[in-house]
Protein backbone atom coordinates (compact mmCIF):
# COMPACT_ATOMS: atom_id res chain seq x y z
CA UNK A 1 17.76 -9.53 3.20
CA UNK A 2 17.66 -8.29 6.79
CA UNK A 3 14.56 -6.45 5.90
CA UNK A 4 12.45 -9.04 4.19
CA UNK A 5 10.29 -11.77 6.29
CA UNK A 6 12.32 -14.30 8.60
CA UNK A 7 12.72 -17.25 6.13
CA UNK A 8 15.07 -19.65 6.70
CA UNK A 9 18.35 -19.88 4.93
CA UNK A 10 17.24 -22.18 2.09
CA UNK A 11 13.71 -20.12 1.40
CA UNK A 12 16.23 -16.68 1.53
CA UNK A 13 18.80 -18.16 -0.51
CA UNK A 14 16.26 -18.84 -3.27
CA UNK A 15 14.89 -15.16 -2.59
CA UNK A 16 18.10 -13.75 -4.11
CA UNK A 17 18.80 -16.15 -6.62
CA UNK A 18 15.49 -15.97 -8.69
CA UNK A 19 14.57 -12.30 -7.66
CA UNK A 20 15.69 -8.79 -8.80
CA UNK A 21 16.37 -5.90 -7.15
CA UNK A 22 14.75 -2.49 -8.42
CA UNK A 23 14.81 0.67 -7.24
CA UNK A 24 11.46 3.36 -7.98
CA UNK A 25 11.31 7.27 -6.57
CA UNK A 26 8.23 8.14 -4.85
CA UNK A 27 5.28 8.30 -6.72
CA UNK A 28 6.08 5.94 -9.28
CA UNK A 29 3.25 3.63 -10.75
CA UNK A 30 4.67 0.09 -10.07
CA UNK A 31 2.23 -2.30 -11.03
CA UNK A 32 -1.26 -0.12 -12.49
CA UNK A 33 -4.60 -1.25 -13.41
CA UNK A 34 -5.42 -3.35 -16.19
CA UNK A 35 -1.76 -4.85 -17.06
CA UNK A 36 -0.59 -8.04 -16.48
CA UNK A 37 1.16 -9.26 -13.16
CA UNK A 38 4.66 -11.15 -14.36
CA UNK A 39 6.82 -10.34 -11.01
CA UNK A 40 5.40 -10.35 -7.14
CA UNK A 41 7.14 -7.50 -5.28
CA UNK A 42 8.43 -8.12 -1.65
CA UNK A 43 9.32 -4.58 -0.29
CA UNK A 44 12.80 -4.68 0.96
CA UNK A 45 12.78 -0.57 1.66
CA UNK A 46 10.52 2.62 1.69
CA UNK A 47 6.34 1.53 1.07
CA UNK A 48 3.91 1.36 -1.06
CA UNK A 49 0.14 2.39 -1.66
CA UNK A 50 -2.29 0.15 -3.58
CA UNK A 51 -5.50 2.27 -5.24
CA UNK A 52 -8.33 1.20 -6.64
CA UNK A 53 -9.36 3.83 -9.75
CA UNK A 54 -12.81 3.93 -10.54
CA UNK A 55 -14.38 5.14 -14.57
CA UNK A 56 -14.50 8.65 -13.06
CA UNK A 57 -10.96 8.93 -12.33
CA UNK A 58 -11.60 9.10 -8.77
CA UNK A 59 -8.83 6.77 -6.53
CA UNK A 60 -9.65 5.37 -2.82
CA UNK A 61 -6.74 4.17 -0.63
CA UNK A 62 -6.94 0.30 -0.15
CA UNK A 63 -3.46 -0.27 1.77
CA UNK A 64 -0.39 0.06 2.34
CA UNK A 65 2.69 -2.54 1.68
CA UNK A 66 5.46 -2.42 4.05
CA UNK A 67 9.10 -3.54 4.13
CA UNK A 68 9.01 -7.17 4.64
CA UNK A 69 5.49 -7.92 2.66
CA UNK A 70 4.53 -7.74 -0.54
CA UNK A 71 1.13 -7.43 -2.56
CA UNK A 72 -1.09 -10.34 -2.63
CA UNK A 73 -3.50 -8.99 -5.29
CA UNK A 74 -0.30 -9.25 -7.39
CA UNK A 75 0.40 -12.96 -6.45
CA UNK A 76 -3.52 -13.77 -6.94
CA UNK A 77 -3.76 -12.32 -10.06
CA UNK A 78 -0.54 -13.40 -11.31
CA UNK A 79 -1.40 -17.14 -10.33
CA UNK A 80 -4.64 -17.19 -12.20
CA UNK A 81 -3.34 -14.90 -15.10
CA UNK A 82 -5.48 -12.12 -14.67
CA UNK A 83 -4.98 -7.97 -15.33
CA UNK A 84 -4.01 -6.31 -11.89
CA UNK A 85 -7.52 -5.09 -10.29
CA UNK A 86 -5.28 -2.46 -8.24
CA UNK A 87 -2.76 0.40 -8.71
CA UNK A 88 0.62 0.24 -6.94
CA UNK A 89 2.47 3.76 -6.19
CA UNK A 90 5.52 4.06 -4.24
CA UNK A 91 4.63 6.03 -1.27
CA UNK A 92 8.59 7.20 -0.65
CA UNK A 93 11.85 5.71 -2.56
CA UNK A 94 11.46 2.18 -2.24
CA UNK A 95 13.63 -0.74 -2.84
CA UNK A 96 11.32 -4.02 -4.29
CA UNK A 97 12.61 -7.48 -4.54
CA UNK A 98 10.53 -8.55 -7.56
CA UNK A 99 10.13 -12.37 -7.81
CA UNK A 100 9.58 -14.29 -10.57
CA UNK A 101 5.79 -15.59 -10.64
CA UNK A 102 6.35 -18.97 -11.48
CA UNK A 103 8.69 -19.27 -8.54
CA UNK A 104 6.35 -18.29 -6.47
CA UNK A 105 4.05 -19.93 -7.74
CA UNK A 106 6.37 -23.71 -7.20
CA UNK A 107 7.45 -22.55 -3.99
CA UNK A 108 3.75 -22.62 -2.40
CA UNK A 109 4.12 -26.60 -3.58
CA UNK A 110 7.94 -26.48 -2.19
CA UNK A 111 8.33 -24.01 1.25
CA UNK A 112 5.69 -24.36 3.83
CA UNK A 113 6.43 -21.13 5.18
CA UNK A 114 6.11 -19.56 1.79
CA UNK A 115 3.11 -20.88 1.79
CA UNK A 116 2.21 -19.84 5.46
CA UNK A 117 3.29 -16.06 4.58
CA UNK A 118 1.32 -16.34 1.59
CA UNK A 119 -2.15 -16.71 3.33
CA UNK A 120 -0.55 -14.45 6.49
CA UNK A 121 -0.65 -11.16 3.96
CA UNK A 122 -4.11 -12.52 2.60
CA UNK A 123 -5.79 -12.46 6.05
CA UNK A 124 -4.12 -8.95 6.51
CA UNK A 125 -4.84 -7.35 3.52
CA UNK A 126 -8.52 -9.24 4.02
CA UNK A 127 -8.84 -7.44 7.07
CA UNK A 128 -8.12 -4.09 5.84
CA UNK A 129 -10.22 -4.29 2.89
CA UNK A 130 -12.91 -4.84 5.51
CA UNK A 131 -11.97 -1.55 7.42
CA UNK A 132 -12.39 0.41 3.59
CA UNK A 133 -15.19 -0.85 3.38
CA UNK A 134 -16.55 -0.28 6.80
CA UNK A 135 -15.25 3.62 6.52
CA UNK A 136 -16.55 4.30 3.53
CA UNK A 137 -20.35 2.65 4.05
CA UNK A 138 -20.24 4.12 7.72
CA UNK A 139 -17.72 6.23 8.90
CA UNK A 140 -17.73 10.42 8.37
CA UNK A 141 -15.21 12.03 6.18
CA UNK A 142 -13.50 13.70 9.38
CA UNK A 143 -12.98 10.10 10.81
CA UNK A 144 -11.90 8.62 7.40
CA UNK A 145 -9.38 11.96 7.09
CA UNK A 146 -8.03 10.96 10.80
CA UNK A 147 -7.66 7.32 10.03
CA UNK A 148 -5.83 7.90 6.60
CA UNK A 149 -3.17 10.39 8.12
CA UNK A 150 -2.72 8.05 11.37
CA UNK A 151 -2.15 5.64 8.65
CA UNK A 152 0.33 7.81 7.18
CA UNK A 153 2.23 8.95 10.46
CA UNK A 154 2.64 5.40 11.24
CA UNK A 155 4.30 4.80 7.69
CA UNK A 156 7.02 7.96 7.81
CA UNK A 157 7.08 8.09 11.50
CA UNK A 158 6.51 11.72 11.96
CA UNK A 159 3.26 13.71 13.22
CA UNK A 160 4.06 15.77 10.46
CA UNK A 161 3.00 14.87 7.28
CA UNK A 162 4.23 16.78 3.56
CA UNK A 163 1.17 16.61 1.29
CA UNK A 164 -1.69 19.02 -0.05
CA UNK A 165 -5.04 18.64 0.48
CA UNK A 166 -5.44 17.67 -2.86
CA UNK A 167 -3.54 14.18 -2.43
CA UNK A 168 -5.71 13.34 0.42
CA UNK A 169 -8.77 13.98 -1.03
CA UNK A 170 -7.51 11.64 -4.18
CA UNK A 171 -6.87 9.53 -1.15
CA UNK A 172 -10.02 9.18 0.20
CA UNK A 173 -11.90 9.35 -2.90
CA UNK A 174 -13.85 12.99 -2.80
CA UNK A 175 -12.79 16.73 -4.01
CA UNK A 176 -10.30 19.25 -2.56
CA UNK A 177 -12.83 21.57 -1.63
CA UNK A 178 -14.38 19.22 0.62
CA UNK A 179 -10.85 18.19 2.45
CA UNK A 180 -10.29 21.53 2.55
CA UNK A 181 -13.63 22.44 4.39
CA UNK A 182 -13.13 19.34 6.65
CA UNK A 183 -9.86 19.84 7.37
CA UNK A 184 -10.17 23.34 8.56
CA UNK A 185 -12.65 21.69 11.10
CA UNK A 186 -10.95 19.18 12.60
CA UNK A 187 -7.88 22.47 12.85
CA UNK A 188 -10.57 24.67 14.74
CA UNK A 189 -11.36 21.59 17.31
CA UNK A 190 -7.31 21.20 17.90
CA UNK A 191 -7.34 18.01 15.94
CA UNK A 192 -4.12 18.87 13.40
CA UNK A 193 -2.29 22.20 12.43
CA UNK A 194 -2.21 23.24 9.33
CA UNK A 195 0.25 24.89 7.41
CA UNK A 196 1.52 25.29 3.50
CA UNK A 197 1.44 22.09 2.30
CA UNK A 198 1.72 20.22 5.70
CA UNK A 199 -0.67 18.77 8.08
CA UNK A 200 0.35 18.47 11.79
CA UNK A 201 -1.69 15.69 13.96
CA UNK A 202 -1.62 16.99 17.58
C-alpha cells in the first residue's frame, strides 16, 4: 500500500481487507457514463483521465486521478445512487484498488481521516473543475493546448509526449484540423516540436 494515501495502520488494514485489486491497460473505459457506481477506485499505479461526453460525441478533459487518490464523482454518485456523470479511461497501465461502496460509505461515520481525505479530493477536484471552466469560457485554444500537454508531461514525466493530434483535440473538445492548425503555430513560435505522432514541449 506504499502508494496509496498515508492512513494509519487500522484505516490501511481495512483498505486491503474489503478492497480488490484490478489491473486495466491503457485506454480502458473504467467507470463510463450513464452506469452505476458499485466500487470507488483508489489508484495504487499508472493514472487516470475522467471525460465528460457531450450528445455530439465530443469529450473535454476534466482531470486527472493520480496514484494515491481516487475519483470523487464516483464516491458522490455512488453514495446517493446515481449513474456516473463522468467517463474514466486509464491514461497508462494502471493498478486500482476498488473499494466496496458501502465501506466507504461506513467508514466516513468510522475513520476521521477517511473522512478528511474524502473532502481533501473534493476541494481538489473542485478546484480543477473551476480551471475547465475558466479555460474553456476564457482562455485561447493555444493556451488550453499548452495547459493540457503540461498537464500531461507532469503525469509521464517526459517533455515528450506519444499521441496524435487527434487525441488532443478529443481532449480539448474541438476537431483535428484545428489542433493541427494550432499546433503548427505554437511549433513556428518554438513552443513544441513536432514529429510523427509525438509532440515535444521545449
Amino acid at each position: 500500500m506504499s502508494e496509496t494515501p498515508l492512513f494509519t495502520p487500522l484505516l490501511n488494514s481495512a483498505l486491503l481487507a474489503a478492497g480488490q485489486i484490478k489491473s486495466f491497460p491503457a485506454d480502458t473505459v473504467i467507470i463510463n457514463e450513464d452506469s452505476y457506481i458499485k466500487s470507488i477506485p483508489i489508484v495504487l499505479k499508472g493514472s487516470i483521465r475522467v471525460l465528460r461526453t457531450e450528445e455530439d460525441g465530443k469529450e473535454i478533459l476534466l482531470y486527472y486521478i493520480m496514484p494515491g487518490e481516487s475519483c470523487i464523482m464516483s464516491f458522490l454518485g455512488g453514495i446517493h445512487q446515481e449513474t456516473s456523470k463522468v467517463k474514466a479511461v486509464a491514461e497508462e497501465d494502471v493498478d486500482i484498488l476498488m473499494i466496496p461502496l458501502e465501506k466507504a460509505g461506513e467508514w466516513v461515520k468510522d475513520f476521521p481521516e477517511w473522512t478528511d481525505y474524502i473532502f481533501k479530493l473534493y476541494h481538489k477536484r473542485f478546484e480543477e473543475l473551476l480551471g475547465v471552466v475558466n479555460a474553456v469560457a476564457f482562455q485561447k485554444l493555444d493556451q488550453r493546448l499548452l495547459q493540457l500537454m503540461q498537464q500531461k508531461t507532469a503525469v509521464y514525466h517526459s517533455k515528450e509526449l506519444t499521441m496524435t493530434h487527434q487525441q488532443l483535440a478529443e481532449e480539448v473538445g474541438t476537431t483535428r484540423e484545428v489542433v493541427s492548425r494550432v499546433l503548427k503555430q505554437m511549433e513556428n513560435v518554438g513552443l513544441i516540436e513536432l514529429g510523427r505522432n509525438k509532440i515535444t514541449l521545449l
